[in-house]
Protein backbone atom coordinates (compact mmCIF):
# COMPACT_ATOMS: atom_id res chain seq x y z
CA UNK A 1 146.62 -12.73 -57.43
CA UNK A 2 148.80 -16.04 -57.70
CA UNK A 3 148.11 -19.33 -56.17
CA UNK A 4 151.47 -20.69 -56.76
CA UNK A 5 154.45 -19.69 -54.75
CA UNK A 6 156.57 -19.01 -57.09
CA UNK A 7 158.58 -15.62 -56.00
CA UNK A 8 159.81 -17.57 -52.80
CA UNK A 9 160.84 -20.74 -55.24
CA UNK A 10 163.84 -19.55 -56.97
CA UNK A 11 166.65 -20.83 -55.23
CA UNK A 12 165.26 -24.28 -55.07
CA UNK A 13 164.02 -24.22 -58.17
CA UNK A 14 167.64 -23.49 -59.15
CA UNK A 15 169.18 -26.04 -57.34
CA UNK A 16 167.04 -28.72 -58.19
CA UNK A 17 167.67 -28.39 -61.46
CA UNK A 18 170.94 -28.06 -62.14
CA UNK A 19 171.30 -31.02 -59.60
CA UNK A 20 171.38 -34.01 -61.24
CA UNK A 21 168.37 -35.81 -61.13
CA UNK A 22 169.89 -39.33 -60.51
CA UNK A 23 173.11 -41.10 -59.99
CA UNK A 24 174.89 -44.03 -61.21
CA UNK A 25 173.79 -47.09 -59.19
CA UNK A 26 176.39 -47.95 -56.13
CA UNK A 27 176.58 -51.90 -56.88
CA UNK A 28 178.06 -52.12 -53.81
CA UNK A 29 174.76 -51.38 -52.12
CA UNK A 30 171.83 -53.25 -52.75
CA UNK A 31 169.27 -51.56 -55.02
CA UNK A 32 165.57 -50.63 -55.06
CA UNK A 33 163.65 -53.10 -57.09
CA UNK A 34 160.69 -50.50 -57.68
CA UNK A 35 160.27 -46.67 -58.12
CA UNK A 36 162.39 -43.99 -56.11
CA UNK A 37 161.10 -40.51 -55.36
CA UNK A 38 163.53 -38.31 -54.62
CA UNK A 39 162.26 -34.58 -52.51
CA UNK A 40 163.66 -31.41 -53.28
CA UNK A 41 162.45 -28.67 -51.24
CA UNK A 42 163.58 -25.70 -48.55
CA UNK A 43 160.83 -26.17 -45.99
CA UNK A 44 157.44 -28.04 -45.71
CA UNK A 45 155.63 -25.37 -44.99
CA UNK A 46 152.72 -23.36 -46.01
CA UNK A 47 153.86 -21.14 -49.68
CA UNK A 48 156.86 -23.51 -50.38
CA UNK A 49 157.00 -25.52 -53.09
CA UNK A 50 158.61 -29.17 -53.76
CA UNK A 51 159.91 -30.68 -56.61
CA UNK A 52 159.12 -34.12 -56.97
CA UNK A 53 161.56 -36.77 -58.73
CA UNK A 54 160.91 -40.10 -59.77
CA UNK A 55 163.51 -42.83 -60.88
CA UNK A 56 162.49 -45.95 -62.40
CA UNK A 57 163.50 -49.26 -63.66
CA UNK A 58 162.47 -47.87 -67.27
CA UNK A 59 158.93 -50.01 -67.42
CA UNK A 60 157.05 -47.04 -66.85
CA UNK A 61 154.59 -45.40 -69.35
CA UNK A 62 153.32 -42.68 -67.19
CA UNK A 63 153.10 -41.42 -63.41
CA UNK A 64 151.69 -38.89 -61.47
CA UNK A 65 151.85 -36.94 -58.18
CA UNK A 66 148.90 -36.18 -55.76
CA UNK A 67 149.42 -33.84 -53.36
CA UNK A 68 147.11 -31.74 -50.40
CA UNK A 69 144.29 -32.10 -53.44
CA UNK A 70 146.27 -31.85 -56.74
CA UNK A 71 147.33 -34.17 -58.86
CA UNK A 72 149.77 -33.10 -61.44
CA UNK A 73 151.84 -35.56 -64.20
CA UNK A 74 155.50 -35.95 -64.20
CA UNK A 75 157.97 -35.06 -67.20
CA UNK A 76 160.71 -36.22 -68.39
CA UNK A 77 163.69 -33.92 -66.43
CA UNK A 78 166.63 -32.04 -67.66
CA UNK A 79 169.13 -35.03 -68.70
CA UNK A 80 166.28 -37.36 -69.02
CA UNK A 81 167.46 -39.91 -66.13
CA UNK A 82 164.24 -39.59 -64.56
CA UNK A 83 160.69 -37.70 -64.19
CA UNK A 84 159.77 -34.67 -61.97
CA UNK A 85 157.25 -32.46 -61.31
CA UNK A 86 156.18 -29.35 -59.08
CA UNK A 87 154.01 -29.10 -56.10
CA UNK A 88 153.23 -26.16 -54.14
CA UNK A 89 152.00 -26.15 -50.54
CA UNK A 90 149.47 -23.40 -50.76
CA UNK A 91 149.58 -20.78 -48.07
CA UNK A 92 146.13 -21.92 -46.46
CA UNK A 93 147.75 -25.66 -46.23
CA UNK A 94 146.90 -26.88 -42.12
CA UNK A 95 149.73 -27.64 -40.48
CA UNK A 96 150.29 -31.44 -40.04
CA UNK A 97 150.99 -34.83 -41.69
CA UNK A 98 149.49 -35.32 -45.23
CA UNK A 99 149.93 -38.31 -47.75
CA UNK A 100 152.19 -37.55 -51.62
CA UNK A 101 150.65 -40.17 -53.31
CA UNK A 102 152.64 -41.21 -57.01
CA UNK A 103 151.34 -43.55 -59.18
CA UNK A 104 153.60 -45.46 -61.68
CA UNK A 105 151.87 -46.38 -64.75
CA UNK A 106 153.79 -49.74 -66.64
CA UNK A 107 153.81 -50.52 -69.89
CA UNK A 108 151.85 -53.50 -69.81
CA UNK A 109 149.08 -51.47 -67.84
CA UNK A 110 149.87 -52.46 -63.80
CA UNK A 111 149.51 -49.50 -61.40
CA UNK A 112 152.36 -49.21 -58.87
CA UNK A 113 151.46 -46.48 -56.00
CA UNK A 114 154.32 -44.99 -53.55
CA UNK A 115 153.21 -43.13 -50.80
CA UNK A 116 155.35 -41.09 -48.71
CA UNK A 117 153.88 -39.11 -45.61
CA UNK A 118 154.81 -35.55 -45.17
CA UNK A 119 154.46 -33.51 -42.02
CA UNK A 120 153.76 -29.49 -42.56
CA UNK A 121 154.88 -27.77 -39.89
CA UNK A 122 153.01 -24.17 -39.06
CA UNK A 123 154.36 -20.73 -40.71
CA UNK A 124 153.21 -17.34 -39.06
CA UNK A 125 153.77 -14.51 -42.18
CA UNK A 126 153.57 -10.97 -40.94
CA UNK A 127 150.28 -8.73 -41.72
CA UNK A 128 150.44 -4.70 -42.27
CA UNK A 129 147.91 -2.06 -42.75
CA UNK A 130 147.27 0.00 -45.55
CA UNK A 131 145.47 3.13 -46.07
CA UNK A 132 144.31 3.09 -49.82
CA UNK A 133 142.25 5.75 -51.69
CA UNK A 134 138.39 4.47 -51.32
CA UNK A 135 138.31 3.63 -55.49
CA UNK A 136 141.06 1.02 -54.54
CA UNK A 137 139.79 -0.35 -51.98
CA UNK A 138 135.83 -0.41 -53.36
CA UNK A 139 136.41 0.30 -57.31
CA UNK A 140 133.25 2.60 -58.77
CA UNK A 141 130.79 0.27 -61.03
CA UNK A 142 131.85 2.17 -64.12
CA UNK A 143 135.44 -0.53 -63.21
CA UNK A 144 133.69 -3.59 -62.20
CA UNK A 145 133.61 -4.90 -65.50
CA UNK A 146 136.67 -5.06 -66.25
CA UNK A 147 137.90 -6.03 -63.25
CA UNK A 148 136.27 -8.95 -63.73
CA UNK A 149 137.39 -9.18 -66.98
CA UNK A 150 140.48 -9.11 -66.47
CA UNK A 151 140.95 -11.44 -63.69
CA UNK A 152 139.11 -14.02 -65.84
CA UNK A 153 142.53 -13.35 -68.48
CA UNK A 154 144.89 -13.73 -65.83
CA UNK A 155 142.96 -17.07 -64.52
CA UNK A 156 142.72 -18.02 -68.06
CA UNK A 157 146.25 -17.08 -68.51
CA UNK A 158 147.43 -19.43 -66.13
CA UNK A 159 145.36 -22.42 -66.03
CA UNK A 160 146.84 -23.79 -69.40
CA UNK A 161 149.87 -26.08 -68.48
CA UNK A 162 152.37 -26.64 -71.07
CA UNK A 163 153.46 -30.32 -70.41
CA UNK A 164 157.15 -29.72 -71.36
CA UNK A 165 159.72 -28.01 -69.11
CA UNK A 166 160.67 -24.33 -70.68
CA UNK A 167 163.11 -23.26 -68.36
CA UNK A 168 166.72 -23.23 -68.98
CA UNK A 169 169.18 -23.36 -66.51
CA UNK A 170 168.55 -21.90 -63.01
CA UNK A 171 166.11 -19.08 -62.13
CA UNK A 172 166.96 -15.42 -61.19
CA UNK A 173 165.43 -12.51 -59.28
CA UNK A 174 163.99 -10.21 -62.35
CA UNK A 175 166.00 -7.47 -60.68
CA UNK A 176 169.32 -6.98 -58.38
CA UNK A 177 167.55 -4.32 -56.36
CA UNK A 178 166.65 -5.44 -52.74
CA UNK A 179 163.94 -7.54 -51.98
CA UNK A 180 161.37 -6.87 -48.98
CA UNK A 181 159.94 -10.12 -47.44
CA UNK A 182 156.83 -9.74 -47.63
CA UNK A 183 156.11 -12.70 -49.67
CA UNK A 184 152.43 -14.42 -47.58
CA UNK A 185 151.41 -11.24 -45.95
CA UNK A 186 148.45 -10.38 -44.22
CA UNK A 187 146.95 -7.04 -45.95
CA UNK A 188 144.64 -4.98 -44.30
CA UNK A 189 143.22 -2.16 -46.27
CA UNK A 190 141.96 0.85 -44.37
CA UNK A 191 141.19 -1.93 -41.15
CA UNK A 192 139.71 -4.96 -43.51
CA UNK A 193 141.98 -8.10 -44.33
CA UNK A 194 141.62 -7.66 -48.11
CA UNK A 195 143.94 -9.91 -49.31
CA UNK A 196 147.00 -12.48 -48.72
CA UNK A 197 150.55 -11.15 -50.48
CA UNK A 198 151.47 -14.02 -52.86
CA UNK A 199 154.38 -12.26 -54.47
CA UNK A 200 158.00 -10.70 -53.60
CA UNK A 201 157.90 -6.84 -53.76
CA UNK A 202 161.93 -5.89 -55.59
CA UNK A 203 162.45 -1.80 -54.94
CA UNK A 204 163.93 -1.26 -58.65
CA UNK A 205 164.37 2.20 -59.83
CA UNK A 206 161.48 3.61 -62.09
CA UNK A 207 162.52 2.84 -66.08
CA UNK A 208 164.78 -0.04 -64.91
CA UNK A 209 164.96 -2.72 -67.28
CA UNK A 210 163.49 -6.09 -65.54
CA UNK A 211 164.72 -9.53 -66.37
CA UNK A 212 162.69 -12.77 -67.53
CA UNK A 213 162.92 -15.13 -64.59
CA UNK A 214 163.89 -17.58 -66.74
CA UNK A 215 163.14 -19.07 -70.31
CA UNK A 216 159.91 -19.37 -71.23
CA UNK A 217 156.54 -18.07 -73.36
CA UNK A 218 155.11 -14.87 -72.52
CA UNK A 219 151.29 -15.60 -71.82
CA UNK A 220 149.77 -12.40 -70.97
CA UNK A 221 151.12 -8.85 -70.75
CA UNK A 222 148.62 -6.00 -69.95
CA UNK A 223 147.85 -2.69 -67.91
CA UNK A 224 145.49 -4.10 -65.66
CA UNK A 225 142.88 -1.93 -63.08
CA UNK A 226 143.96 -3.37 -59.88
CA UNK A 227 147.46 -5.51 -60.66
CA UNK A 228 149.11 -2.89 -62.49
CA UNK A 229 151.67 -3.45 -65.53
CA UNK A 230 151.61 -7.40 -65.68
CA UNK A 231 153.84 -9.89 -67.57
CA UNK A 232 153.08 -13.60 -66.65
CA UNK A 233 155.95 -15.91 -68.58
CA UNK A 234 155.14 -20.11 -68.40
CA UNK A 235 158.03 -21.32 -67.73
CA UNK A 236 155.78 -24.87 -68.85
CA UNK A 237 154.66 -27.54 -66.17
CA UNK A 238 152.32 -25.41 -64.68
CA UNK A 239 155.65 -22.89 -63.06
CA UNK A 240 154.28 -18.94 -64.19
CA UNK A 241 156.26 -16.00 -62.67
């Protein structure tokens, strides 16, 4: 269901936010005279994301990040010393070097463009077989509809970006039960690769309370046909868990 790897983000997430986002300048080093993007990330590899940081000299009016197709604007970060954004390298990203392209709008209307070149290195993620009752695996017509319907709400759900960070503080597991890795996982129901596991399965006890990732505005919550109980919070710059 998600195209965002967020599940697999949370510890750097975490840490590269309650990182500071810039330091005081070392005078006894000589300085950059234009913009500095600063990488946080765990791996480059396929479902990982980065968090992209931008310092500047203060002239700039705007900037923005393209990335393996996506272009997404930066925001002001926590402590307001410099701008950041999120990228995700989706899980069907080919392994090799691609171009993070950020352009640096000024004030009086120049274009400055930093380009750094990444290289994505290959990820194998484990696949299992299912056996699923047949109405699972083909739903009878009397469901199509609202399947349909309601993967248009979820897509709908999650397509607005809120161009302010919501979060507060770091993020946390919704649950201290154990986790199963299973997070990009190869699903074949009853023998036919169905789908690609985009989440992180938590066993929690039945009637547990669950925890909000972190702060944000709840966007959709619904019984759906094939997803189950869903609660999608936007945590704002286009982050959803």
């Amino acid at each position: 269901m998600w195209t965002r790897p967020i599940a697999v983000a949370l510890a750097v997430l975490a840490l590269s936010l309650v990182v500071p986002a810039g330091r005081p300048p070392d005078k006894s080093q000589a300085q950059p005279t234009g913009p500095v993007i600063r990488l946080v990330y765990r791996a480059l590899q396929p479902g990982e994301p980065i968090v992209v940081f931008l310092e500047t000299d203060g002239t700039a009016k705007s900037a923005s990040v393209t990335f393996l197709g996506r272009t997404v604007d930066l925001r002001p970060a926590p402590g307001g010393r410099s701008v950041f954004a999120f990228m995700g390298i989706d899980l069907q990203a080919k392994p090799g070097a691609h171009t993070m392209t950020v352009k640096v709008r000024k004030a009086g209307g120049s274009i400055e463009t930093v380009r750094k070149e990444l290289v994505v290195s290959e990820k194998e993620f484990p696949f299992t077989k299912l056996q699923l009752k047949r109405e699972y695996v083909t739903p009878p017509a009397s469901a199509l509809e609202r399947i349909k319907r309601e993967a248009e709400l979820v897509a709908l759900a999650a397509s607005v970006v809120t161009p302010e960070w919501l979060g507060d503080g770091p993020f946390v597991l919704p649950h201290d039960a154990p986790s199963w890795s299973n997070f990009g996982q190869r699903r074949l129901n009853n023998n036919v690769l169905e789908s690609v596991h985009s989440g992180l399965d938590i066993r929690a006890p039945f009637g547990e309370k669950i925890r909000a990732a972190n702060a944000g505005t709840v966007v959709l919550a619904s019984d759906l046909y094939l997803g189950g109980k869903t609660v999608i919070v936007d945590h704002g710059l286009g982050v959803f868990s």
